[in-house]
PDB file of N, CA and C in Angstrom:
ATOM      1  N   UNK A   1      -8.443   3.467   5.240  1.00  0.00           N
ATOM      2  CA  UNK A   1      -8.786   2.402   4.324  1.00  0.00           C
ATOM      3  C   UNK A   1      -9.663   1.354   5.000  1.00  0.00           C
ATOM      4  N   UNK A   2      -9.477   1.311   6.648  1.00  0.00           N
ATOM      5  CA  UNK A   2      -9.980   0.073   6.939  1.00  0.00           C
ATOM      6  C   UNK A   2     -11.794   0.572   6.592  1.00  0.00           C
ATOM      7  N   UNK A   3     -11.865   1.975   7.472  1.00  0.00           N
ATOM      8  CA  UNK A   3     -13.458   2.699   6.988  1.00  0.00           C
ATOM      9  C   UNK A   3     -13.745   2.045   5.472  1.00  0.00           C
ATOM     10  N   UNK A   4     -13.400   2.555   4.694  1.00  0.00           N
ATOM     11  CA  UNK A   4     -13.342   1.914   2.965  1.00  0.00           C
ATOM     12  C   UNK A   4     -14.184   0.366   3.155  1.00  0.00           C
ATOM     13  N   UNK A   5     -12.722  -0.196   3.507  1.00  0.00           N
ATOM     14  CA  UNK A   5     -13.483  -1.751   3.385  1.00  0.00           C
ATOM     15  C   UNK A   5     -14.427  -1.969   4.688  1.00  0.00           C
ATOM     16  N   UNK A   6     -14.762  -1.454   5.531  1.00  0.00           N
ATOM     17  CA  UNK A   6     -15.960  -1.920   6.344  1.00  0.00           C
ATOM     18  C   UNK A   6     -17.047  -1.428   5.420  1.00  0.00           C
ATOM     19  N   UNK A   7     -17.181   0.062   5.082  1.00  0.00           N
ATOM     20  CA  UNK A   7     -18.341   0.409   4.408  1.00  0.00           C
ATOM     21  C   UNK A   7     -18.691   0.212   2.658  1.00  0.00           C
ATOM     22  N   UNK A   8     -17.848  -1.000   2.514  1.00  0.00           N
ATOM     23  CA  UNK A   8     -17.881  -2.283   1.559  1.00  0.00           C
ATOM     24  C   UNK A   8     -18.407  -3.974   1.841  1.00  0.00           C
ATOM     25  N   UNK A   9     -18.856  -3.455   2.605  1.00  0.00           N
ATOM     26  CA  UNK A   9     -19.304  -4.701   3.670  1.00  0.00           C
ATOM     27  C   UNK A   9     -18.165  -5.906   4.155  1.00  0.00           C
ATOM     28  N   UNK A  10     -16.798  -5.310   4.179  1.00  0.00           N
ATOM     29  CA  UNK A  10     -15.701  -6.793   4.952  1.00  0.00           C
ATOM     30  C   UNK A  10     -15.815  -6.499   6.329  1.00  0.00           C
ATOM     31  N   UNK A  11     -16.331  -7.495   6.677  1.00  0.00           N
ATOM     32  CA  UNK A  11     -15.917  -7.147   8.026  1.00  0.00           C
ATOM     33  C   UNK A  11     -15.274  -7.013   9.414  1.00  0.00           C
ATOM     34  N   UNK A  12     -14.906  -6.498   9.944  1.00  0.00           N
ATOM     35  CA  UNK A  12     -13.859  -6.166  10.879  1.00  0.00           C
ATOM     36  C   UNK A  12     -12.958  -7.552  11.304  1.00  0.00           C
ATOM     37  N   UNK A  13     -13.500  -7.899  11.639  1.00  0.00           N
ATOM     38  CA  UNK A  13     -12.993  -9.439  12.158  1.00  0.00           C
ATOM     39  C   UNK A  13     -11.437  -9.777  10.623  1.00  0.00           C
ATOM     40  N   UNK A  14     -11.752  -9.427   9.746  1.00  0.00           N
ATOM     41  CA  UNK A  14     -10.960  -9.848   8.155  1.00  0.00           C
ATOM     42  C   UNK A  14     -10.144  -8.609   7.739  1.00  0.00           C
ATOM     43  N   UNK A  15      -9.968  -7.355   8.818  1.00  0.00           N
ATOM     44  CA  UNK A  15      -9.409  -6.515   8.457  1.00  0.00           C
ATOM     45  C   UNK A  15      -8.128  -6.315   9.569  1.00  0.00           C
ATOM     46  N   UNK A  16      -6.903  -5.903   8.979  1.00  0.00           N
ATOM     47  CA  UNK A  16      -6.098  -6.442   9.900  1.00  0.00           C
ATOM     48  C   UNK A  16      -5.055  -5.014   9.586  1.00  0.00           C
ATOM     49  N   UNK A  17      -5.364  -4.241  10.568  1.00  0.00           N
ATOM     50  CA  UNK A  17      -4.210  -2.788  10.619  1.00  0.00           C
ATOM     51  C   UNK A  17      -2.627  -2.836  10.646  1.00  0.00           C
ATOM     52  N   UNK A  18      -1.725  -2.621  10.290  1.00  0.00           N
ATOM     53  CA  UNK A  18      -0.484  -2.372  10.022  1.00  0.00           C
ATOM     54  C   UNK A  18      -0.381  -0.664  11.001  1.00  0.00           C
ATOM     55  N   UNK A  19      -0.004  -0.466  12.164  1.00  0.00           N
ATOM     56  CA  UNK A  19       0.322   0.896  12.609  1.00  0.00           C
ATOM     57  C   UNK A  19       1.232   1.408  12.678  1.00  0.00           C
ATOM     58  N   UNK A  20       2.087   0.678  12.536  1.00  0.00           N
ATOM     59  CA  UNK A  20       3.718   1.339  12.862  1.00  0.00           C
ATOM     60  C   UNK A  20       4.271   2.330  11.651  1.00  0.00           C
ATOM     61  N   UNK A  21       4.038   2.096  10.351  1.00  0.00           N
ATOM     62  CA  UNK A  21       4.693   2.599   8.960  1.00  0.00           C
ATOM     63  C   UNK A  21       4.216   3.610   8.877  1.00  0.00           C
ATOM     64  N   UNK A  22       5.116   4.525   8.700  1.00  0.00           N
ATOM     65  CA  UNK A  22       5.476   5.668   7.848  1.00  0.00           C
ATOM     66  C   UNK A  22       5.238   6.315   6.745  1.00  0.00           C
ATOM     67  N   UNK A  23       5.233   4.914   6.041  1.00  0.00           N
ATOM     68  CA  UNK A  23       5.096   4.951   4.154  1.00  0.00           C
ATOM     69  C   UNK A  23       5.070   4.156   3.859  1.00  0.00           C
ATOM     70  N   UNK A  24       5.160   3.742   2.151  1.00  0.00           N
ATOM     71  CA  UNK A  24       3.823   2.822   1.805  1.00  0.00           C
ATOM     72  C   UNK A  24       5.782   1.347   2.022  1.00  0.00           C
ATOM     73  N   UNK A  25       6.756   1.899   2.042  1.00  0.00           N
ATOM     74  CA  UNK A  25       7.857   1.159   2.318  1.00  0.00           C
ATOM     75  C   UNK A  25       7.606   0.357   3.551  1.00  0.00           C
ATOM     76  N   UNK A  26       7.531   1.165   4.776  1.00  0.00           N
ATOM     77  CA  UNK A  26       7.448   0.235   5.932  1.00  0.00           C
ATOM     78  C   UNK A  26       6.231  -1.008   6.190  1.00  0.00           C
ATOM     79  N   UNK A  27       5.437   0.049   5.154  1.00  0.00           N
ATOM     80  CA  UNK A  27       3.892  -0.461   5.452  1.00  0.00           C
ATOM     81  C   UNK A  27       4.138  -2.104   5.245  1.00  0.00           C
ATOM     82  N   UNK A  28       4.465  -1.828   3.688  1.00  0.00           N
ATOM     83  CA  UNK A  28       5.015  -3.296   3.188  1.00  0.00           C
ATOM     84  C   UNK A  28       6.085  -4.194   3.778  1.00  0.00           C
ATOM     85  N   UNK A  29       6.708  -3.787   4.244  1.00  0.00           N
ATOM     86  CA  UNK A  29       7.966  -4.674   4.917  1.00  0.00           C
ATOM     87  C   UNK A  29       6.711  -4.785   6.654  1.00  0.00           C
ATOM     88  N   UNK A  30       6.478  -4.182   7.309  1.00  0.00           N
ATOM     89  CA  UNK A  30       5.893  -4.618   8.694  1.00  0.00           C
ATOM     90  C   UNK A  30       5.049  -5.566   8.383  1.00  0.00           C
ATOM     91  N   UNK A  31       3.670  -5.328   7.494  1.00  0.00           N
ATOM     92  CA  UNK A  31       2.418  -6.028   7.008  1.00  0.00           C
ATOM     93  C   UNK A  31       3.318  -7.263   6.491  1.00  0.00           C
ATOM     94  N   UNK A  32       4.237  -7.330   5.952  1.00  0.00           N
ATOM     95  CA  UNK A  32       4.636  -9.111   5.345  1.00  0.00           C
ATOM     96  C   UNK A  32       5.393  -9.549   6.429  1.00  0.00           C
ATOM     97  N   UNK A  33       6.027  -8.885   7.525  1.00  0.00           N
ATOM     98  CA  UNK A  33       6.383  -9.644   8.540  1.00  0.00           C
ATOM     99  C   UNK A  33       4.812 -10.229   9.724  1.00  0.00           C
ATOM    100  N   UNK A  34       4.137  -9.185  10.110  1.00  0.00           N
ATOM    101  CA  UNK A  34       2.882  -9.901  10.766  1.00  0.00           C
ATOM    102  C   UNK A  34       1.919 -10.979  10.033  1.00  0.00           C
ATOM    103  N   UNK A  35       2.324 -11.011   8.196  1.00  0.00           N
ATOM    104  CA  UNK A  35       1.874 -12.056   7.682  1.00  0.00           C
ATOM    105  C   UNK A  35       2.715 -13.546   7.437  1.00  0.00           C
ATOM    106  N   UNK A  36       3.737 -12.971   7.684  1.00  0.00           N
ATOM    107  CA  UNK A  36       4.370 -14.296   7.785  1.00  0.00           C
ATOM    108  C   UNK A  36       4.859 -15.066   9.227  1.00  0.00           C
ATOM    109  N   UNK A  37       4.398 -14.040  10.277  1.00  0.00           N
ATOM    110  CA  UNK A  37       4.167 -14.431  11.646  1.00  0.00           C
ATOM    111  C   UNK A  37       3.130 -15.475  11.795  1.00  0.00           C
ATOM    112  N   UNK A  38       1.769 -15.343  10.817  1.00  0.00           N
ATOM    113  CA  UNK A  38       0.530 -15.837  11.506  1.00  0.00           C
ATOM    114  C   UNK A  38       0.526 -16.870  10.200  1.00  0.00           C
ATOM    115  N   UNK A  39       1.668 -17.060   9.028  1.00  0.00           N
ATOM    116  CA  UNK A  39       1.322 -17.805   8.328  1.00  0.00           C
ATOM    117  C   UNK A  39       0.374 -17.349   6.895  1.00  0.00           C
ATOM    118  N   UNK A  40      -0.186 -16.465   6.921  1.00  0.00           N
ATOM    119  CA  UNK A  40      -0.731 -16.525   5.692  1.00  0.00           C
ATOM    120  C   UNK A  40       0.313 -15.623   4.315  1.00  0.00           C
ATOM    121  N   UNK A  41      -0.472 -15.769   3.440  1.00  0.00           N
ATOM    122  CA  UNK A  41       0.543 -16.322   2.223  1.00  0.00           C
ATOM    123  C   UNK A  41      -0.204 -15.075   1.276  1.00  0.00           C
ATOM    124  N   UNK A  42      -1.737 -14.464   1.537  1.00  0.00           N
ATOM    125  CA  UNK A  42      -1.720 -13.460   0.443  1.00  0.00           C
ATOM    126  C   UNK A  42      -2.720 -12.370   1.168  1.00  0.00           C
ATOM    127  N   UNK A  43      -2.597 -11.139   0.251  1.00  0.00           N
ATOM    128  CA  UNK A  43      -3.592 -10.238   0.879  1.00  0.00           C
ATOM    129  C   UNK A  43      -4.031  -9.229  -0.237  1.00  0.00           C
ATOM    130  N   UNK A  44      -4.952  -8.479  -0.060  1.00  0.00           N
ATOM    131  CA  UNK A  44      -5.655  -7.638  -0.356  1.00  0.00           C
ATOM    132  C   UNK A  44      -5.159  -5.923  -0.143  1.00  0.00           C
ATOM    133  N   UNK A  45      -4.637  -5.314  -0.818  1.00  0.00           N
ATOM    134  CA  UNK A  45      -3.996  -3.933  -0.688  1.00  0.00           C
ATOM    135  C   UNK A  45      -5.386  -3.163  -1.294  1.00  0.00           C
ATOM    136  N   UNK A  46      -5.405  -1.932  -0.369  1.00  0.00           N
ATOM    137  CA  UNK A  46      -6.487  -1.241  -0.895  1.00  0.00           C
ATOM    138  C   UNK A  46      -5.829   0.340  -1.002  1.00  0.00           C
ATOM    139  N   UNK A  47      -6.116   1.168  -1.612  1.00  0.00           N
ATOM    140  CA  UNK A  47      -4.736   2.371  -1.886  1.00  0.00           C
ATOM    141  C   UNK A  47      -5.739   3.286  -2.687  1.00  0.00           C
ATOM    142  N   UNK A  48      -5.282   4.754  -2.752  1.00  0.00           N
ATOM    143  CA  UNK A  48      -5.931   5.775  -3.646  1.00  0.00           C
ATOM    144  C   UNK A  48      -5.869   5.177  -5.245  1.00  0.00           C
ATOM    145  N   UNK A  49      -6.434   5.638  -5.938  1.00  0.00           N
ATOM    146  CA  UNK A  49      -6.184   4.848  -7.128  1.00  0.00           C
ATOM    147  C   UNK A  49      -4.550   5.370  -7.880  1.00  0.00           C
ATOM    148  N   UNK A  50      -4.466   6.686  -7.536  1.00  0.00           N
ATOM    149  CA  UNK A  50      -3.235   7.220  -7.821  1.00  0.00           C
ATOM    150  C   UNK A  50      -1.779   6.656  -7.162  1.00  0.00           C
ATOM    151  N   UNK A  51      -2.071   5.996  -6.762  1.00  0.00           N
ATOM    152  CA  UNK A  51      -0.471   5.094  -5.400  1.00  0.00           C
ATOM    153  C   UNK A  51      -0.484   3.801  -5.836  1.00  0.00           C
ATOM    154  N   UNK A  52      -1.441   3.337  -6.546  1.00  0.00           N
ATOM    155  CA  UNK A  52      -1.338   1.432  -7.265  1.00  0.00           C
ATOM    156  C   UNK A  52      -0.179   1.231  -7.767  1.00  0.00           C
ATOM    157  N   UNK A  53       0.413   2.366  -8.749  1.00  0.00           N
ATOM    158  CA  UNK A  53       1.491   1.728  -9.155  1.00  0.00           C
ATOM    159  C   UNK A  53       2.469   1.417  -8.901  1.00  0.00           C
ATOM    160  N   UNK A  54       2.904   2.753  -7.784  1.00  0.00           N
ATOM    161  CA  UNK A  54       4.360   2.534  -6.732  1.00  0.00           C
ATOM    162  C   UNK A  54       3.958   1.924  -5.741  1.00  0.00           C
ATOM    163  N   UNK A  55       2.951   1.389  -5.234  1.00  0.00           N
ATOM    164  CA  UNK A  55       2.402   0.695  -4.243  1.00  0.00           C
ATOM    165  C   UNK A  55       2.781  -0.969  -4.573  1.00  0.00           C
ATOM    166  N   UNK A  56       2.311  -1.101  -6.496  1.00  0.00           N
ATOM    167  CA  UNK A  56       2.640  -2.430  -6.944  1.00  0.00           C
ATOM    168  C   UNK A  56       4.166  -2.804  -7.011  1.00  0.00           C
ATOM    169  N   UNK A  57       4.955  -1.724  -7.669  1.00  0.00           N
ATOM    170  CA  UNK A  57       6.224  -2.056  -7.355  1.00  0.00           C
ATOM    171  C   UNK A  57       6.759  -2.245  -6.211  1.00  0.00           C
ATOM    172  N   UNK A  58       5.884  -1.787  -5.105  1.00  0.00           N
ATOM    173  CA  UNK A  58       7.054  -1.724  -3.655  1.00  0.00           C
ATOM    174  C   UNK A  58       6.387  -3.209  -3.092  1.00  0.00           C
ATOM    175  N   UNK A  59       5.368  -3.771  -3.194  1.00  0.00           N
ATOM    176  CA  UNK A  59       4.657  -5.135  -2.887  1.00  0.00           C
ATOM    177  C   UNK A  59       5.285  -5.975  -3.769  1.00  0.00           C
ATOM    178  N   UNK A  60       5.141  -5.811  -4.915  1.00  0.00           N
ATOM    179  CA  UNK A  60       5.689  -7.297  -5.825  1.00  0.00           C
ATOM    180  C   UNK A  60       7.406  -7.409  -5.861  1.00  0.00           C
ATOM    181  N   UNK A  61       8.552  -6.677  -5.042  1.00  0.00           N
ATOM    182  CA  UNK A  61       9.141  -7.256  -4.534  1.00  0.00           C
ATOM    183  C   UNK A  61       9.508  -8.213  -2.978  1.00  0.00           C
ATOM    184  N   UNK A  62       8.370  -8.382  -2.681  1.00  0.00           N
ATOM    185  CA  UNK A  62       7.925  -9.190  -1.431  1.00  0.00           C
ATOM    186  C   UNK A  62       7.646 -10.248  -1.338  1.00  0.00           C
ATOM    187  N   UNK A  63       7.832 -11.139  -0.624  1.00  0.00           N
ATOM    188  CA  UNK A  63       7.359 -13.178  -0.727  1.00  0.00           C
ATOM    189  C   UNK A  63       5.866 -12.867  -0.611  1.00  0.00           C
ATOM    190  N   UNK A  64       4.951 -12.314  -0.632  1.00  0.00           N
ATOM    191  CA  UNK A  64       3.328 -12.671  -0.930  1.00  0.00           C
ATOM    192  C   UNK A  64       2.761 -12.197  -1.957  1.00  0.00           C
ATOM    193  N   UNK A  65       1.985 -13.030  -2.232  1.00  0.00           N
ATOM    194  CA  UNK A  65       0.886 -12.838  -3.116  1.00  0.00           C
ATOM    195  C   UNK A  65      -0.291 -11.942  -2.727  1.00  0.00           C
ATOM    196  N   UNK A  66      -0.381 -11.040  -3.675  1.00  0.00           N
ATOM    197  CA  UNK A  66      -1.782  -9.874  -3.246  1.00  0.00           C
ATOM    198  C   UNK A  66      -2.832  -9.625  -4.617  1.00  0.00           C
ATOM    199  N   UNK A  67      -3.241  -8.669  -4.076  1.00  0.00           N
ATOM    200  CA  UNK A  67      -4.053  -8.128  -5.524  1.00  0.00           C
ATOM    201  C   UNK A  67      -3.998  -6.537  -4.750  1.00  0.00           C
ATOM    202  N   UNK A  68      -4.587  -5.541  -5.827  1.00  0.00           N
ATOM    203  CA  UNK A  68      -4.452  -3.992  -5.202  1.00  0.00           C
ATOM    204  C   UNK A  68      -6.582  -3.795  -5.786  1.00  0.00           C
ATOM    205  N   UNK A  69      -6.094  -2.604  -4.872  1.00  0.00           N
ATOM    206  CA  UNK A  69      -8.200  -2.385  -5.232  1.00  0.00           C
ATOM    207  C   UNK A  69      -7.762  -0.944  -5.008  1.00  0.00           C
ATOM    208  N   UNK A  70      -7.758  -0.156  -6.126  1.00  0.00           N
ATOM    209  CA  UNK A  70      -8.721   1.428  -5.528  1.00  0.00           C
ATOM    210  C   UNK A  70      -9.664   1.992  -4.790  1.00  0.00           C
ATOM    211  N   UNK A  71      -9.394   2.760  -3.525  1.00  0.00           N
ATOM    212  CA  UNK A  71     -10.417   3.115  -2.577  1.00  0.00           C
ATOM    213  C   UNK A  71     -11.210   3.780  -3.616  1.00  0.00           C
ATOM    214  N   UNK A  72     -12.983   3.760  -3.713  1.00  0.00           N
ATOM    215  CA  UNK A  72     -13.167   5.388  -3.912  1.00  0.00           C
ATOM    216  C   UNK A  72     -13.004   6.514  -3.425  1.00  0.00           C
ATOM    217  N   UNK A  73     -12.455   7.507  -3.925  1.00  0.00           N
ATOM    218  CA  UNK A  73     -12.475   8.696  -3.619  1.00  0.00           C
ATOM    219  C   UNK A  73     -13.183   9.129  -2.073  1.00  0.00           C
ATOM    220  N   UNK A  74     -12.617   9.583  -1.196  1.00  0.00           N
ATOM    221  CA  UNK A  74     -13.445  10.239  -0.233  1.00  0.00           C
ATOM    222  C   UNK A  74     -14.345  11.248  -0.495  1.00  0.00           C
ATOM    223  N   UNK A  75     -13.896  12.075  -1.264  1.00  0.00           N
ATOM    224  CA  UNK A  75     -13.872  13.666  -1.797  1.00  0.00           C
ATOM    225  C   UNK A  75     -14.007  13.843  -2.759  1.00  0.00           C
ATOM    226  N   UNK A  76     -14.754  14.724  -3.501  1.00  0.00           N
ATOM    227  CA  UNK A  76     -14.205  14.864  -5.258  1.00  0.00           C
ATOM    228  C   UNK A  76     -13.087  15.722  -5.005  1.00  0.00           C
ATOM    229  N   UNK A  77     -12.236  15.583  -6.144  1.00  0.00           N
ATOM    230  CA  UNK A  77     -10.868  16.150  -6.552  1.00  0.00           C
ATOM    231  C   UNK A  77     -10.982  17.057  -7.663  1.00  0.00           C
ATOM    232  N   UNK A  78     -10.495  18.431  -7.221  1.00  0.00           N
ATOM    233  CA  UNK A  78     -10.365  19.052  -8.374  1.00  0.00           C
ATOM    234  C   UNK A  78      -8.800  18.552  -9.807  1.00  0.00           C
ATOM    235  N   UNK A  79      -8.988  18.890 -10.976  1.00  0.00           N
ATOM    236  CA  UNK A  79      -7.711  18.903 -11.629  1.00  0.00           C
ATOM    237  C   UNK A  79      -6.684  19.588 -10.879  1.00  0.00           C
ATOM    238  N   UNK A  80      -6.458  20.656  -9.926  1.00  0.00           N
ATOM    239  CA  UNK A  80      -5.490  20.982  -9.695  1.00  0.00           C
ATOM    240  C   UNK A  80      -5.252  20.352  -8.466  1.00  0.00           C
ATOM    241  N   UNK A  81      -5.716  19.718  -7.933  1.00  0.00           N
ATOM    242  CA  UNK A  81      -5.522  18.807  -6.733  1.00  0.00           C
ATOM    243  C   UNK A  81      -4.884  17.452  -6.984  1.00  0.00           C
ATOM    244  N   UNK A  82      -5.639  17.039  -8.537  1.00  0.00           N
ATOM    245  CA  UNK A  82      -5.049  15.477  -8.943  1.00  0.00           C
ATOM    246  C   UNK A  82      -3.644  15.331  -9.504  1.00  0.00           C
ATOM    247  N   UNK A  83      -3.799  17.090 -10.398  1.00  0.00           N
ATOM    248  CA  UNK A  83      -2.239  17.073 -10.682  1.00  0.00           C
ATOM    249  C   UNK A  83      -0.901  17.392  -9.548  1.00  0.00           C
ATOM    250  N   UNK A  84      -1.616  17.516  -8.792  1.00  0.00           N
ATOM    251  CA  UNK A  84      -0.593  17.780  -7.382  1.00  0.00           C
ATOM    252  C   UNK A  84      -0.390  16.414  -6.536  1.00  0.00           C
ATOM    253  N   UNK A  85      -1.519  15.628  -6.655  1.00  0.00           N
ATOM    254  CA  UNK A  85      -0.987  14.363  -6.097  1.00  0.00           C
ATOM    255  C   UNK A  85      -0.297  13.426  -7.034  1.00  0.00           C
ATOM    256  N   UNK A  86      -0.860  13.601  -8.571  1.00  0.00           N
ATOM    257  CA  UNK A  86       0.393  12.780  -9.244  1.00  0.00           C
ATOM    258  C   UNK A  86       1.269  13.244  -9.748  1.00  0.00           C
ATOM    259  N   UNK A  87       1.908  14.646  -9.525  1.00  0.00           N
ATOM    260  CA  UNK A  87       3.201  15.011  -9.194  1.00  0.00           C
ATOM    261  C   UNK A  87       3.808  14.892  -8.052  1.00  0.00           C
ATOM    262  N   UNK A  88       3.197  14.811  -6.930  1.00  0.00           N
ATOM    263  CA  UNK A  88       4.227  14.336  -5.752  1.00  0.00           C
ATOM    264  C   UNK A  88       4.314  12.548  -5.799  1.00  0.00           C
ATOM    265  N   UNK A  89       3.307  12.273  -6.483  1.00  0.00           N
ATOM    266  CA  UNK A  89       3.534   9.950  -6.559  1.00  0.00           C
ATOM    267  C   UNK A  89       4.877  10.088  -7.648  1.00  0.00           C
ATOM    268  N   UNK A  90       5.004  10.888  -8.565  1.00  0.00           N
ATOM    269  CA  UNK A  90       5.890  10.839  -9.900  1.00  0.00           C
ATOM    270  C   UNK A  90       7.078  10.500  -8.771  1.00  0.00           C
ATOM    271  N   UNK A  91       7.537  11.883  -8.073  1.00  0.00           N
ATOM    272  CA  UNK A  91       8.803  11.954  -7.238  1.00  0.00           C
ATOM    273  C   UNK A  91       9.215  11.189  -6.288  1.00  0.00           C
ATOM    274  N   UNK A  92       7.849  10.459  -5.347  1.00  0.00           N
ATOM    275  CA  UNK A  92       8.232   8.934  -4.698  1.00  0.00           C
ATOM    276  C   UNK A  92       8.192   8.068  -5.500  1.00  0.00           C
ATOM    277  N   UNK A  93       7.729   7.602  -6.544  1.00  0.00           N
ATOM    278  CA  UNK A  93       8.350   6.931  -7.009  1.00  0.00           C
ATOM    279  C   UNK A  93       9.599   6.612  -8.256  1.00  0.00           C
ATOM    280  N   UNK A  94      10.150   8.320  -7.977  1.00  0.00           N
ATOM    281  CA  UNK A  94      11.357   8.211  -8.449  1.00  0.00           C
ATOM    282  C   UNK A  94      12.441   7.749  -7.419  1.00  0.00           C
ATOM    283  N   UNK A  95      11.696   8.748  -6.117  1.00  0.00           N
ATOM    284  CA  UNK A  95      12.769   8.250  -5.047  1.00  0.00           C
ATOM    285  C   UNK A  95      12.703   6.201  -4.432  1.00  0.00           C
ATOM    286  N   UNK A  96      11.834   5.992  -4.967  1.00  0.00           N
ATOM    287  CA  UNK A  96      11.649   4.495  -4.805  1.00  0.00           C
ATOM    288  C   UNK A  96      12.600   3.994  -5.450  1.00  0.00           C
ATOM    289  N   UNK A  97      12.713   4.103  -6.773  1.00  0.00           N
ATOM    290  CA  UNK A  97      13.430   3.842  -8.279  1.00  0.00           C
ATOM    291  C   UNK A  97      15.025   4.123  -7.442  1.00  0.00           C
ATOM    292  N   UNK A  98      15.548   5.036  -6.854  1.00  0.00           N
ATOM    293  CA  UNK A  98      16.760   5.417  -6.590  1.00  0.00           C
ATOM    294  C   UNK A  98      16.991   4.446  -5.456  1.00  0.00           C
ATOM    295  N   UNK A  99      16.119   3.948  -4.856  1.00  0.00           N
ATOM    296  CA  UNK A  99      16.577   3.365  -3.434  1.00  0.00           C
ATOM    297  C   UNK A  99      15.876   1.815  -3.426  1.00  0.00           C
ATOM    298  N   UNK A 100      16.085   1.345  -4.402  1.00  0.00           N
ATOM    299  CA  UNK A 100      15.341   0.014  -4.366  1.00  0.00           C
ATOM    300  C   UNK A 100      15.564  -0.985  -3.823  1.00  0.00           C
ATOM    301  N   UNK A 101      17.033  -0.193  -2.767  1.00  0.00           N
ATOM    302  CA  UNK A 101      17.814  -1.487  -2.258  1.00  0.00           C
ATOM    303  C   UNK A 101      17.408  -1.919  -0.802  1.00  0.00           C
ATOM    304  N   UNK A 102      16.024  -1.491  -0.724  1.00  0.00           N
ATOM    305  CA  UNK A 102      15.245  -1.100   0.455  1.00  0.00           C
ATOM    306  C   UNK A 102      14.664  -2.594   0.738  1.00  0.00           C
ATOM    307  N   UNK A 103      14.543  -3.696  -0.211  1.00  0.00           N
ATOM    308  CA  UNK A 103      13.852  -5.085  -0.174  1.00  0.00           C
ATOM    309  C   UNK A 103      14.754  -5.547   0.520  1.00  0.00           C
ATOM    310  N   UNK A 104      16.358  -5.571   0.238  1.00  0.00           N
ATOM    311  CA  UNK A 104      17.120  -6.056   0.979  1.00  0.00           C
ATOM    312  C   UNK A 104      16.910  -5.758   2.393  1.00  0.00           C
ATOM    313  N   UNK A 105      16.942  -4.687   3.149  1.00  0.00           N
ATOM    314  CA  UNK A 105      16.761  -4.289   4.486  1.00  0.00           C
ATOM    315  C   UNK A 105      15.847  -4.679   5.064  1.00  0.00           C
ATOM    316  N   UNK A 106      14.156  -5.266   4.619  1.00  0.00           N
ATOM    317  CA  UNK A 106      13.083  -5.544   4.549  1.00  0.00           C
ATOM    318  C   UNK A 106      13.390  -6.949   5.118  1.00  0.00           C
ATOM    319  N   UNK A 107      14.076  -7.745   4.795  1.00  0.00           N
ATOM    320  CA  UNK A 107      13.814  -9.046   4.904  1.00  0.00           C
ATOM    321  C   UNK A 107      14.536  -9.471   6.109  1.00  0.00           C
ATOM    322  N   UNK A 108      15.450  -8.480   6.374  1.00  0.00           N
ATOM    323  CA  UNK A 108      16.173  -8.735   8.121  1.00  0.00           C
ATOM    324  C   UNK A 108      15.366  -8.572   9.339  1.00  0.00           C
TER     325      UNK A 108
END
């Protein structure tokens, strides 16, 4: 993603990596702890366009303010490729839905 937003013209200096996470869970709980380390208060999520939504639910239980942006596409996608990635987003974010008690753990 950071490629994405450099070759969107932001530049490096305003782009700020999260490495440790796993998934889009840790991502969010590490990224709001190094943002509330340095003080700032909102950010910019950039994501496949297919992950915005469980991406929005797993961010908007968090103390910051963001907005989400769809990468473009790296690749074109065939239909049987798109229906395979939003059948595996359906099932994380069912398994999100089952385990939501994950904000709590987040904030320790």
């Amino acid at each position: 993603m950071a490629r994405v937003a450099q070759s969107e013209g932001i530049p490096n200096s305003a782009i700020f990596l999260e490495p440790r996470a796993q998934d889009t869970i840790q991502n969010a709980c590490f990224a709001t702890q190094i943002m509330q380390a340095h003080n700032w208060r909102s950010a910019e999520i950039v994501s496949s366009a297919y992950h915005l939504p469980r991406a929005a639910m797993i961010f908007g239980s968090l103390p910051i303010k963001w907005r989400m942006h769809a990468a473009p596409p790296l690749a074109p996608q065939s239909p049987f490729v798109s229906g395979i990635l939003s059948a595996g987003e359906t099932l994380k974010t069912v398994r999100y839905l089952i385990y939501a008690d994950w904000a709590d753990r987040c904030r320790h």
